[in-house]
C-alpha atoms as a PDB file:
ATOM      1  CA  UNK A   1     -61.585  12.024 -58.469  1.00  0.00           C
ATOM      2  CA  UNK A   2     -62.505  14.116 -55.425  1.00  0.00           C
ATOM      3  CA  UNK A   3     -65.083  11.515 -53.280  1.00  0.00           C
ATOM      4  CA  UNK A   4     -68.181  14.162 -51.751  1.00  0.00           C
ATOM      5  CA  UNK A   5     -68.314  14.468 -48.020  1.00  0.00           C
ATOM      6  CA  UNK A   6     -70.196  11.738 -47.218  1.00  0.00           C
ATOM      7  CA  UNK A   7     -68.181   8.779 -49.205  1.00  0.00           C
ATOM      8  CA  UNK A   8     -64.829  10.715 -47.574  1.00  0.00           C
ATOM      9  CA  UNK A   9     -66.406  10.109 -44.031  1.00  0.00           C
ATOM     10  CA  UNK A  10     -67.260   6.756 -44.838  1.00  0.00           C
ATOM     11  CA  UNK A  11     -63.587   6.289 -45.828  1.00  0.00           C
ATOM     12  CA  UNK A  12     -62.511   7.922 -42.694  1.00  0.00           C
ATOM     13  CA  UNK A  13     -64.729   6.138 -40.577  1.00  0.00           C
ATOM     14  CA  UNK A  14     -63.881   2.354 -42.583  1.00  0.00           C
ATOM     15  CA  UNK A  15     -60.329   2.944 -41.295  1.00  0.00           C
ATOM     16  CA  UNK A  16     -61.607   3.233 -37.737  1.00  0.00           C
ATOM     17  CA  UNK A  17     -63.509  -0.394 -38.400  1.00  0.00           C
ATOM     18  CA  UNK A  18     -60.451  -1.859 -39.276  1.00  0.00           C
ATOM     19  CA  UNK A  19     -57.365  -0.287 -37.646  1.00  0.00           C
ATOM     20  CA  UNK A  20     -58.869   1.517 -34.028  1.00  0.00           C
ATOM     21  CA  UNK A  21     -56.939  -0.241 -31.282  1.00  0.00           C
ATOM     22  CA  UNK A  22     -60.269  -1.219 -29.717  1.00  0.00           C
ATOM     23  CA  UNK A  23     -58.969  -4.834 -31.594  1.00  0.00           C
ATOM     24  CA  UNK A  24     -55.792  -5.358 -29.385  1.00  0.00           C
ATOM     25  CA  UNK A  25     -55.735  -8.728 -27.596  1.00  0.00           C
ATOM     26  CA  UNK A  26     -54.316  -5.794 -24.784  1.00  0.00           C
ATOM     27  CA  UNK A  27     -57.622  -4.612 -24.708  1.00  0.00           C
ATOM     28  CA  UNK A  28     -59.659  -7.746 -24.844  1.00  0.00           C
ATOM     29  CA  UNK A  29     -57.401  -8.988 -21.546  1.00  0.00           C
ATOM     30  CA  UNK A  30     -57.838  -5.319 -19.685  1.00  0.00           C
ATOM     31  CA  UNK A  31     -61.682  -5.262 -20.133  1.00  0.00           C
ATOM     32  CA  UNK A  32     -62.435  -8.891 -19.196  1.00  0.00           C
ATOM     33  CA  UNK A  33     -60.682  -9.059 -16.039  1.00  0.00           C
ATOM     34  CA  UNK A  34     -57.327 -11.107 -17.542  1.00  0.00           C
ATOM     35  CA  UNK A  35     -55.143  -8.623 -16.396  1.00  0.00           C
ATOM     36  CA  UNK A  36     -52.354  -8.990 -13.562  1.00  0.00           C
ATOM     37  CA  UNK A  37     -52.823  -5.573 -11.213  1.00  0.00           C
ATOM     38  CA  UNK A  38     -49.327  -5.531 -12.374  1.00  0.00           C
ATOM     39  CA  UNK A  39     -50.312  -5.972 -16.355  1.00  0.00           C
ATOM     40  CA  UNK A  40     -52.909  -2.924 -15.051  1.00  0.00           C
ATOM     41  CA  UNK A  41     -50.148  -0.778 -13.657  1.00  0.00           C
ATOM     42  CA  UNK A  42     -48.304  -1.278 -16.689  1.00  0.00           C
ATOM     43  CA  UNK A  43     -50.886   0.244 -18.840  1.00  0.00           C
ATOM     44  CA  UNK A  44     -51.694   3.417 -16.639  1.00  0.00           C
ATOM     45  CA  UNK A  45     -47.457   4.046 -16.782  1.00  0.00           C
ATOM     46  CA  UNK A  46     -47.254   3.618 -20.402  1.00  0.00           C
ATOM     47  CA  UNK A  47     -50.995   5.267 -21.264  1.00  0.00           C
ATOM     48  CA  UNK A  48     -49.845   8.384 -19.150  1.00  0.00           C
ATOM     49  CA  UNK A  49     -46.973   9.589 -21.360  1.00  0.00           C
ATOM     50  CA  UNK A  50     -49.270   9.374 -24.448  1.00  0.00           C
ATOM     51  CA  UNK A  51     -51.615  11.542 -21.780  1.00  0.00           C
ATOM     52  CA  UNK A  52     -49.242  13.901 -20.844  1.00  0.00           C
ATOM     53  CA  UNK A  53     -47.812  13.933 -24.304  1.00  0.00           C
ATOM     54  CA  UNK A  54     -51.213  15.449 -26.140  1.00  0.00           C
ATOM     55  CA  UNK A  55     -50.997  19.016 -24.923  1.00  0.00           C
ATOM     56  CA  UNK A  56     -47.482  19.180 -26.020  1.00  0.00           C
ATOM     57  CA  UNK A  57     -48.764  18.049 -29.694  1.00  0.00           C
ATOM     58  CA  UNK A  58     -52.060  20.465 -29.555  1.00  0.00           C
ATOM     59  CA  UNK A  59     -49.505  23.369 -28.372  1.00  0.00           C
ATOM     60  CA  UNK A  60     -47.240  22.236 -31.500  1.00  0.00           C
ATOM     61  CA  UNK A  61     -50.154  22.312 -33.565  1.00  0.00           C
ATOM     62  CA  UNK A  62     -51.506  25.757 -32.237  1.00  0.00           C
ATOM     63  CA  UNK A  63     -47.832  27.891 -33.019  1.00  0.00           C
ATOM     64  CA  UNK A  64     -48.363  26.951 -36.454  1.00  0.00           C
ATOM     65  CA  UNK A  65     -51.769  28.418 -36.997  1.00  0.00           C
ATOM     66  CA  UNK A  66     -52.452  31.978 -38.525  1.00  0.00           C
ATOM     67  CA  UNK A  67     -56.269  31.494 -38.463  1.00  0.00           C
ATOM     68  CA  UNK A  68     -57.647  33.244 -34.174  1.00  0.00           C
ATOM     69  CA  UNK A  69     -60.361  31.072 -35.147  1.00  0.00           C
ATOM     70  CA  UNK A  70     -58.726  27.932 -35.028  1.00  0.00           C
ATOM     71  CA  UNK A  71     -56.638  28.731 -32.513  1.00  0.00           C
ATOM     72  CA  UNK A  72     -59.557  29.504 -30.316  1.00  0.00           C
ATOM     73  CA  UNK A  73     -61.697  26.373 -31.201  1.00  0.00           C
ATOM     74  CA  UNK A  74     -58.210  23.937 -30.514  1.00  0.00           C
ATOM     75  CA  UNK A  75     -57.670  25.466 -27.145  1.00  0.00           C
ATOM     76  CA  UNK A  76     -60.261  23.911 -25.045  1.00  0.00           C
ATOM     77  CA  UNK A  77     -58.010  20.780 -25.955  1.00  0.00           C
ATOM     78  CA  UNK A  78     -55.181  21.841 -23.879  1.00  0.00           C
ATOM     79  CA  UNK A  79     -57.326  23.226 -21.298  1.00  0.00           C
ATOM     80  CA  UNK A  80     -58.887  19.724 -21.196  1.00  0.00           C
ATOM     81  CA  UNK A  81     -55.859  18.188 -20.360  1.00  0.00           C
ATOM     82  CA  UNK A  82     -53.697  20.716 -18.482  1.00  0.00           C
ATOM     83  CA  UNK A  83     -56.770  22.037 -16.540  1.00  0.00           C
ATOM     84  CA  UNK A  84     -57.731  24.945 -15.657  1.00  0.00           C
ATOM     85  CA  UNK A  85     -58.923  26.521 -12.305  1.00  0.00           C
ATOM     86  CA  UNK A  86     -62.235  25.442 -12.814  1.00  0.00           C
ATOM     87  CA  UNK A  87     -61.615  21.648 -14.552  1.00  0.00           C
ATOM     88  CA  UNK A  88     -59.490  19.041 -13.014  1.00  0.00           C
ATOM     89  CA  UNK A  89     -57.995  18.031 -16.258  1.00  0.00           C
ATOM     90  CA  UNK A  90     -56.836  14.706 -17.709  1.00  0.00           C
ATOM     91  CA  UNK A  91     -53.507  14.591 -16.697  1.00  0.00           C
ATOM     92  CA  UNK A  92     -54.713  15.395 -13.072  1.00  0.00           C
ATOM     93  CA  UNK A  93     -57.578  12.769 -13.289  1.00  0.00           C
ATOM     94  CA  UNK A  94     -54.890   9.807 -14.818  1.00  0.00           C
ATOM     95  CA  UNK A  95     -52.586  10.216 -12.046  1.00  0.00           C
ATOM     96  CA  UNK A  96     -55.885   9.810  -9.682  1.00  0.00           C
ATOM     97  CA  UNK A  97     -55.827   6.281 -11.540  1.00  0.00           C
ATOM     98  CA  UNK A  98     -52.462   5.841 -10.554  1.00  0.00           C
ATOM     99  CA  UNK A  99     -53.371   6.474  -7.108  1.00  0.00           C
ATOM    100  CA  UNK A 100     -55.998   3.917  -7.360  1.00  0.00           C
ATOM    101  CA  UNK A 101     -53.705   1.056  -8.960  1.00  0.00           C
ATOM    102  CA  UNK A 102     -51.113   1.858  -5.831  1.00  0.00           C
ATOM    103  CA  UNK A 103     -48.649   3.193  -8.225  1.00  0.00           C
ATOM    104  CA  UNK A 104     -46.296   6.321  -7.241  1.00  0.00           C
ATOM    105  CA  UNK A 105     -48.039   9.082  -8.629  1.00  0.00           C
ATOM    106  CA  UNK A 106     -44.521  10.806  -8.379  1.00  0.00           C
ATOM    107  CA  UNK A 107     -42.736   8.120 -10.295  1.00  0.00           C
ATOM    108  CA  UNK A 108     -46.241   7.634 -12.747  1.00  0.00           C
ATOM    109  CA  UNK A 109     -45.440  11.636 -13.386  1.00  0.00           C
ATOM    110  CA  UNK A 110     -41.830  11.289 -14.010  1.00  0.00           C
ATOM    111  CA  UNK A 111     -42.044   9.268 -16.880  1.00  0.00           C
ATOM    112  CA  UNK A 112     -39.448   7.004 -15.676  1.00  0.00           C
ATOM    113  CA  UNK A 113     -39.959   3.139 -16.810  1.00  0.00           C
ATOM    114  CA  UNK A 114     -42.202   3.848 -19.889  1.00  0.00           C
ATOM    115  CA  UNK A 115     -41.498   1.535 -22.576  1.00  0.00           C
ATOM    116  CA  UNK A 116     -38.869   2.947 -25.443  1.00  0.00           C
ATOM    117  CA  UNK A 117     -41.539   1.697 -28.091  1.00  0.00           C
ATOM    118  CA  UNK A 118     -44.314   4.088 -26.480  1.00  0.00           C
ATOM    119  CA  UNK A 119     -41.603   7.547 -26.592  1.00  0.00           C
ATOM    120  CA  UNK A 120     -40.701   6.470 -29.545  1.00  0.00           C
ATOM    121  CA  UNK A 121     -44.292   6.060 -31.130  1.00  0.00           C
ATOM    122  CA  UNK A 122     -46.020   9.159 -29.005  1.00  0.00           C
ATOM    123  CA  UNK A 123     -42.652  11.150 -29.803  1.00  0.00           C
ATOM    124  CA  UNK A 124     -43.605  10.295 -33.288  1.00  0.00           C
ATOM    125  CA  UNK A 125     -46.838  11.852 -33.020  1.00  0.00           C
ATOM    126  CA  UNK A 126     -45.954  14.830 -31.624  1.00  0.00           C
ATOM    127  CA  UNK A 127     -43.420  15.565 -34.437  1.00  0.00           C
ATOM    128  CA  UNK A 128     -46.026  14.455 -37.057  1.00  0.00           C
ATOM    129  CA  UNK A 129     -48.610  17.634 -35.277  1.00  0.00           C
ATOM    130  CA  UNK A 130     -45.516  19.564 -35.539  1.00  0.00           C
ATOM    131  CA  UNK A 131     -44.067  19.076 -39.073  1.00  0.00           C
ATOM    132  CA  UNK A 132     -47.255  17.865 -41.315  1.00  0.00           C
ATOM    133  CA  UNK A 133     -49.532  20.183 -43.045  1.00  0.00           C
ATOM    134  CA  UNK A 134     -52.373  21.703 -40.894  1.00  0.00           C
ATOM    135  CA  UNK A 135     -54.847  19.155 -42.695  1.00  0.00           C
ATOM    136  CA  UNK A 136     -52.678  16.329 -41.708  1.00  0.00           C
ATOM    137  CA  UNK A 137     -52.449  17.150 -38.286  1.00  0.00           C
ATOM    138  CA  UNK A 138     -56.152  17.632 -37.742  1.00  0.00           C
ATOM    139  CA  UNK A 139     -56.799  14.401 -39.673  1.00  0.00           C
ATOM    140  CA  UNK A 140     -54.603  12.587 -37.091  1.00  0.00           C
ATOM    141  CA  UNK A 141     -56.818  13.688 -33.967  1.00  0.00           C
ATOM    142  CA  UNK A 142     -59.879  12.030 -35.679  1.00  0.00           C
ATOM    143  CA  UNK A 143     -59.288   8.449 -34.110  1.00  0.00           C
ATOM    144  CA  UNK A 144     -61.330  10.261 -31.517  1.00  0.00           C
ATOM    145  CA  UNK A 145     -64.346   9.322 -33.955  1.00  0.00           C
ATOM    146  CA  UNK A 146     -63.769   6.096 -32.502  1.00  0.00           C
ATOM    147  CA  UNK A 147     -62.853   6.647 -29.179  1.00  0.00           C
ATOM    148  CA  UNK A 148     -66.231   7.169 -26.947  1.00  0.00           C
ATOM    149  CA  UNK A 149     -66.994   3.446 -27.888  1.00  0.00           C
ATOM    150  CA  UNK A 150     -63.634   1.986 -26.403  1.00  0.00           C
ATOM    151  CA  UNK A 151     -64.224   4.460 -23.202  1.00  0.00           C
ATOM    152  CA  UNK A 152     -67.335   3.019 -22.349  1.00  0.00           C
ATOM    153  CA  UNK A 153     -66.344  -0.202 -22.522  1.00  0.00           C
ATOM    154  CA  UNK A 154     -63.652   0.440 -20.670  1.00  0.00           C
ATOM    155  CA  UNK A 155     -65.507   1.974 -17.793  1.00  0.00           C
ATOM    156  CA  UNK A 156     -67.627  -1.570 -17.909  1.00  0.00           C
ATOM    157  CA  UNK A 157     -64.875  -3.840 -17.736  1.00  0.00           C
ATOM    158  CA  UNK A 158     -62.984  -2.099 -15.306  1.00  0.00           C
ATOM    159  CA  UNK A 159     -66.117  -1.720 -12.819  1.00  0.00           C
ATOM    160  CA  UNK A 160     -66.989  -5.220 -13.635  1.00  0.00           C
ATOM    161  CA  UNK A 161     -63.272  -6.836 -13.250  1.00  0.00           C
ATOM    162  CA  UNK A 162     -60.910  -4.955 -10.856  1.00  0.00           C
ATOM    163  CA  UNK A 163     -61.482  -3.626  -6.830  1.00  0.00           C
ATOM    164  CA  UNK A 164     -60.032  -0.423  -7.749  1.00  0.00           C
ATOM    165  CA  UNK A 165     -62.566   0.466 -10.141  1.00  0.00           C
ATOM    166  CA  UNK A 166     -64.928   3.544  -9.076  1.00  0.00           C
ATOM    167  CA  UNK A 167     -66.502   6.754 -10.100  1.00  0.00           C
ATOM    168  CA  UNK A 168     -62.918   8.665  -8.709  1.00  0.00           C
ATOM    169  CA  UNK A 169     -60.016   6.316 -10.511  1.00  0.00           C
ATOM    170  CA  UNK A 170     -61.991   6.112 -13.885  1.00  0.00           C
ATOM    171  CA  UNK A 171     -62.510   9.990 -14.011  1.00  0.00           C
ATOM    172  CA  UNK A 172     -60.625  10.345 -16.923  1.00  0.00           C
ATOM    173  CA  UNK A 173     -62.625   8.170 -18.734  1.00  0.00           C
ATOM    174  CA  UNK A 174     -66.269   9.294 -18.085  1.00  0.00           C
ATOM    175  CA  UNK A 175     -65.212  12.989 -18.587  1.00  0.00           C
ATOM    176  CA  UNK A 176     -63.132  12.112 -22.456  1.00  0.00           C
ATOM    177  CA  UNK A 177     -67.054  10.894 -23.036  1.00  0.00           C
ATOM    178  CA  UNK A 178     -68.171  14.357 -22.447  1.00  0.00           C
ATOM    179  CA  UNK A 179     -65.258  15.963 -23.965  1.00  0.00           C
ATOM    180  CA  UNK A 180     -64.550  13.976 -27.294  1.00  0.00           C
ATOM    181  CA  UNK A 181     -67.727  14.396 -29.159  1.00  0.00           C
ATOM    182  CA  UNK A 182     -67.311  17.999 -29.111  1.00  0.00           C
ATOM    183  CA  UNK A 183     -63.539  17.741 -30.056  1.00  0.00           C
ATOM    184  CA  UNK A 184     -64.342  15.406 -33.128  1.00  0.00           C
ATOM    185  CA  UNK A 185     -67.481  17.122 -34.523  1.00  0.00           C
ATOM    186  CA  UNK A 186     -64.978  20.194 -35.384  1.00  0.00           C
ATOM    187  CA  UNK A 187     -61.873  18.041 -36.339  1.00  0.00           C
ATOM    188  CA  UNK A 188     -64.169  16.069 -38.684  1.00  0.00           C
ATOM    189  CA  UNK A 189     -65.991  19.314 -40.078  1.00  0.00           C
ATOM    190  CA  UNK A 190     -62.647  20.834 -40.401  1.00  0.00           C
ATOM    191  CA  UNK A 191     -61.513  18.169 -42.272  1.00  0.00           C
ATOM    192  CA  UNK A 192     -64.100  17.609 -44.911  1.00  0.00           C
ATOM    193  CA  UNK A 193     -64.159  21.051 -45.329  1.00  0.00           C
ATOM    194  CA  UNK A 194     -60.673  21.190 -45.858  1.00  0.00           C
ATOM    195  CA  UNK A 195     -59.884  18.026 -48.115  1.00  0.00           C
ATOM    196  CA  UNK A 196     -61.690  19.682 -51.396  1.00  0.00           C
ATOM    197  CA  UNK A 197     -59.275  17.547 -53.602  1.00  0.00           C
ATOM    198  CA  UNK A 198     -58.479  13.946 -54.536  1.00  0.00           C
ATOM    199  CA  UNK A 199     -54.815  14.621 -52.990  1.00  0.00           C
ATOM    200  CA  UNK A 200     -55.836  16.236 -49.826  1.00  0.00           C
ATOM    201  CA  UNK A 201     -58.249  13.357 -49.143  1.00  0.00           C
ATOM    202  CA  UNK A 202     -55.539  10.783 -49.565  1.00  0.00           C
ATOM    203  CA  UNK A 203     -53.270  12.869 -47.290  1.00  0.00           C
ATOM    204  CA  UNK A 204     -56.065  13.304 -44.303  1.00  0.00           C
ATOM    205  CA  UNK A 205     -56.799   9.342 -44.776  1.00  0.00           C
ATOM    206  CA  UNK A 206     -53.436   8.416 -44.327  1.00  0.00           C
ATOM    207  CA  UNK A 207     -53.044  10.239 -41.550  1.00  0.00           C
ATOM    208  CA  UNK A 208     -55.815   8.963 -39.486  1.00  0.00           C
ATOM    209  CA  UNK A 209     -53.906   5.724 -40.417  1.00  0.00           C
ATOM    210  CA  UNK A 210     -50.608   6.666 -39.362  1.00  0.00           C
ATOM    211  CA  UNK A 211     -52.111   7.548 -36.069  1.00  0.00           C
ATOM    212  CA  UNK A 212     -53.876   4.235 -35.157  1.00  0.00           C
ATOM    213  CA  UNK A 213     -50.487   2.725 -36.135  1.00  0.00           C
ATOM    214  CA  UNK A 214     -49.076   5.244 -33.314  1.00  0.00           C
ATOM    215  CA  UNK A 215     -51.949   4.031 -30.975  1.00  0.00           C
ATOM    216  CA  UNK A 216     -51.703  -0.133 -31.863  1.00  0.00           C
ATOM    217  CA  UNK A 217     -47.511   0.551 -31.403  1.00  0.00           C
ATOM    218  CA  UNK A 218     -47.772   1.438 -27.910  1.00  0.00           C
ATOM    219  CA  UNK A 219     -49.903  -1.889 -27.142  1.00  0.00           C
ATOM    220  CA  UNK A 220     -48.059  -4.292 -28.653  1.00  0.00           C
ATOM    221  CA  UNK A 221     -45.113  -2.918 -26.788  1.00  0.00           C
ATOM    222  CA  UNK A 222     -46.736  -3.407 -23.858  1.00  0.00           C
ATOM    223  CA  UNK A 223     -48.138  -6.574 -24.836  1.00  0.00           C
ATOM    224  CA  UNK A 224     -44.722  -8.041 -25.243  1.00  0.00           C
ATOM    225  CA  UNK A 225     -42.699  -6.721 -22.499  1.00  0.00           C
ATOM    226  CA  UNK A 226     -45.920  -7.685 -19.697  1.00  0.00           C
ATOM    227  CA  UNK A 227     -47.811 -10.181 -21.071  1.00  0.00           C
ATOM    228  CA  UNK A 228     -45.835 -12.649 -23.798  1.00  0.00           C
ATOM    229  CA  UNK A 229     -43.053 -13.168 -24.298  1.00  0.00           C
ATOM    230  CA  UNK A 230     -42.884 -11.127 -21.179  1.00  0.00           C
ATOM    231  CA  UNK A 231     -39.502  -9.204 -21.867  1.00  0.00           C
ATOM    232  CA  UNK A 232     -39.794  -6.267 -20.439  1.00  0.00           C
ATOM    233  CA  UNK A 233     -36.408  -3.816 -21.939  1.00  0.00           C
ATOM    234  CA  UNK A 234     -34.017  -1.946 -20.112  1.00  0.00           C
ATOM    235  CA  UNK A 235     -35.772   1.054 -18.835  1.00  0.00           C
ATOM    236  CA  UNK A 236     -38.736  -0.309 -18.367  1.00  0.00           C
ATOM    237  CA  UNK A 237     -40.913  -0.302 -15.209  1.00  0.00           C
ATOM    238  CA  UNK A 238     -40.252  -3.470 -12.984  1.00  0.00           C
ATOM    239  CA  UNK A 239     -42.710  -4.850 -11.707  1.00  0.00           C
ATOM    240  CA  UNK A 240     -43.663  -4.776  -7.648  1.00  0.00           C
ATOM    241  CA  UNK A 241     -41.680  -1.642  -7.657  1.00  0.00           C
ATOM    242  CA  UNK A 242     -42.952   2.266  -6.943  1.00  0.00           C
ATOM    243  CA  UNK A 243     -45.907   0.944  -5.408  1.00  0.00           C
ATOM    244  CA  UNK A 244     -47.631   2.377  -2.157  1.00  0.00           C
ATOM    245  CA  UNK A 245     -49.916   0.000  -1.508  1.00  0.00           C
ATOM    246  CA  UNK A 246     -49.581  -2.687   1.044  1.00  0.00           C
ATOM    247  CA  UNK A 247     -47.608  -6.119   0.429  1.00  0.00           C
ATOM    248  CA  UNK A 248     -50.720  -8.210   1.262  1.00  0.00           C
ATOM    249  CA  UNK A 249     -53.063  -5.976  -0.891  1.00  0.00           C
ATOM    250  CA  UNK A 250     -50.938  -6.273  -4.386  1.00  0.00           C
END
């Protein structure tokens, strides 16, 4: 039986209670202050190719849709991200917190020493955008319903905790606040308007599931290879290395 609108958001929403990676011991560590600066660093590698990684998906998504209305309304996410003349962009304003960390912003950009659990979870997403049905993909992108909490709390932590916290390195953040609500009011409208039957519901909620599964992945990777056991796999970024800072400041 087809739930109305408002039990389907509930449902939708319930899966953000109970799967959003806000509930990552990762998280709990980063916000308090229990982080290592090289724990920290490990993150902002790791977090950037998930970054750099969401235009990629949105442009996936966008050469599958007929609709100029869609198309037009998705766009702004790219644009948020890549930038534009007059908008930094996310990308841009991560690799500012790369700066700040005293990471390479070169070697942050390369993509070199990411974790093969986060490619192999992001690259997941990106074929998921790519291959799913329309409904699917949208429904993925709705974990931003739950997203302006963790940001602020972020922003918090990070002021309260860590030296190189400040209005420049946690850019990214305090613009996403601005940003997301606007992105998620259409996703979710989209959505309901677009999961009329019993099927289509099921399919939309377990893709918003499938995606915090993408987004827990990538922290217990970095959980285990930084913080316990602490066994970091080949590839992955060493650390005390592409770091610009000086010695007596790490």
């Amino acid at each position: 039986m087809t739930a109305s609108s408002a039990a389907f958001e509930d449902r939708l929403r319930q899966i953000g209670a109970e799967r959003y990676h806000d509930k990552h011991p990762f998280h709990d560590l980063l916000h308090s202050g229990g982080c290592t600066p090289d724990q920290v660093r490990a993150w902002v590698i790791n977090r950037f190719y998930y970054q750099a990684s969401i235009p990629i998906k949105d442009a996936a998504f966008m050469s599958r849709v007929d609709d100029p209305a869609l198309r037009r309304a998705w766009r702004s996410r790219i644009e948020d991200h890549d930038g534009t003349a007059e908008n930094e962009g996310g990308i841009a304003r991560w690799l500012r917190l790369a700066d700040a960390v005293g990471l390479d912003r070169d070697y942050v950009a390369s993509k070199d020493g990411v974790l093969p659990a986060t490619k192999f979870a992001v690259d997941a997403y990106v074929r998921f955008v790519r291959d799913k049905t329309l409904l699917e993909a949208v429904a993925a992108s709705l974990t931003e319903l739950f997203a302006p909490k963790i940001h602020a709390a972020r922003i918090e932590g990070l002021l309260a905790n860590y030296a190189f916290a400040d209005d420049s390195s946690l850019s990214y953040f305090r613009n996403r606040l601005k940003e997301a609500p606007k992105d998620v009011a259409f996703g979710l409208a989209w959505v309901l308007e677009h999961a009329d039957t019993a099927e289509k519901q099921d399919m939309a909620a377990a893709a918003l599931i499938f995606k915090t599964d993408v987004l827990w992945a990538q922290l217990d990777a970095l959980h285990a290879a930084y913080v316990a056991p602490g066994r970091i796999p080949p590839g992955g970024w060493q650390p005390d290395t592409h770091l610009t800072i000086p010695e007596q400041n790490r």
